[in-house]
Protein backbone atom coordinates (compact mmCIF):
# COMPACT_ATOMS: atom_id res chain seq x y z
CA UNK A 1 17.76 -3.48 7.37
CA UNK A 2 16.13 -2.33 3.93
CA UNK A 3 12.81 -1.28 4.32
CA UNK A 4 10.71 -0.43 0.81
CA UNK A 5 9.72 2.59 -0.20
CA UNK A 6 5.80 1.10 0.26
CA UNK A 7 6.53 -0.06 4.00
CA UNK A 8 8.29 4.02 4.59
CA UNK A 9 5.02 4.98 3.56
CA UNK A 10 3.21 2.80 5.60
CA UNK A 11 5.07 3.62 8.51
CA UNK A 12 4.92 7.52 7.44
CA UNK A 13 1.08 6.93 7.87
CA UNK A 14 1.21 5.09 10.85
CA UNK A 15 2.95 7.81 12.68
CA UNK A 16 1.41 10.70 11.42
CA UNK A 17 -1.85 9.19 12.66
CA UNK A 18 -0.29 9.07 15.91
CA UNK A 19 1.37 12.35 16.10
CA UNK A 20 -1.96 13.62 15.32
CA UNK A 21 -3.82 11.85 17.88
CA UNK A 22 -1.15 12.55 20.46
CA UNK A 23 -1.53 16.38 19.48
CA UNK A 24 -5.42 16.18 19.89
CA UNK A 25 -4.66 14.93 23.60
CA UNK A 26 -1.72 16.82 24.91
CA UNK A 27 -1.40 19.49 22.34
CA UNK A 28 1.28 20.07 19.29
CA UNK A 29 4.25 21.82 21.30
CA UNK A 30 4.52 19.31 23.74
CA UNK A 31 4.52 16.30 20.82
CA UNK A 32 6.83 18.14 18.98
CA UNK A 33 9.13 18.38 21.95
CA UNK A 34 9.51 15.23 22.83
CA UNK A 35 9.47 13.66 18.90
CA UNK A 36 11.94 15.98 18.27
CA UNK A 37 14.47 14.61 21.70
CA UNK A 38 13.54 11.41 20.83
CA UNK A 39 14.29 11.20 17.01
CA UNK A 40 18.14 13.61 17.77
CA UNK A 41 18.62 10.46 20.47
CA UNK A 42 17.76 7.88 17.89
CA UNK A 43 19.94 9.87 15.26
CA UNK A 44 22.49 9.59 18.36
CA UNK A 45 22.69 6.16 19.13
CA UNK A 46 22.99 5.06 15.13
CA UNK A 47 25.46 7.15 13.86
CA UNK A 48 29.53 7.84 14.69
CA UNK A 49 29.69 11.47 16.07
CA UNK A 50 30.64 13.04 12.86
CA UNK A 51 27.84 11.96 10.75
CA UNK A 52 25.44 12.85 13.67
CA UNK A 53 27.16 16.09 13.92
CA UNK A 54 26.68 16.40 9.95
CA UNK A 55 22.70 15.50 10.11
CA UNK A 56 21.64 17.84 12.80
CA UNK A 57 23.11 20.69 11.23
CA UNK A 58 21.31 19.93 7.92
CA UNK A 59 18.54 19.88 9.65
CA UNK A 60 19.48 22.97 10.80
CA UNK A 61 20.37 24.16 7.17
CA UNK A 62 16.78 23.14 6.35
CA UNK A 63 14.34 25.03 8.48
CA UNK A 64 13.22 27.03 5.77
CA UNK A 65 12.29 24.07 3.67
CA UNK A 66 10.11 22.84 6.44
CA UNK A 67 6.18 22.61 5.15
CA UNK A 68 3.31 22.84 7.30
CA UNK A 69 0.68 20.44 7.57
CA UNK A 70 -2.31 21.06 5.32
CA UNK A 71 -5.04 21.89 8.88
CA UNK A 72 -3.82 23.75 12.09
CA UNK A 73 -2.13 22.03 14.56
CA UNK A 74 -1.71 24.54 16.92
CA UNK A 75 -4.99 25.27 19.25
């Protein structure tokens, strides 16, 4: 499936507003937890075990990278 640039940022949008609302309710650490177990299953399911294997440790290789969101999260 290709999916533009336009409808990644749409969808980009979509979930941030979600993640945010989510955090509002239950709080940031437990959202986190359970986007990041979700998206590592999703990553998973789609990919042969090397190239899984290969994306979670550059994510891994990329914590330092990581930017915070522009307002606290954490309350």
């Amino acid at each position: 499936m290709d999916v533009s640039d336009k409808q990644l940022q749409q969808l980009y949008k979509n979930f941030l507003e979600f993640a945010d609302h989510m955090t509002g309710e239950y709080g940031a650490m437990e959202v986190a937890a359970i986007m990041m177990t979700q998206a590592l299953s999703i990553y998973k399911s789609a990919l042969p075990e090397d190239d899984y294997n290969r994306m979670v440790d550059n994510i891994s290789s990329m914590r330092d990278k990581v930017q915070t969101f522009g307002k606290p999260v954490l309350q």
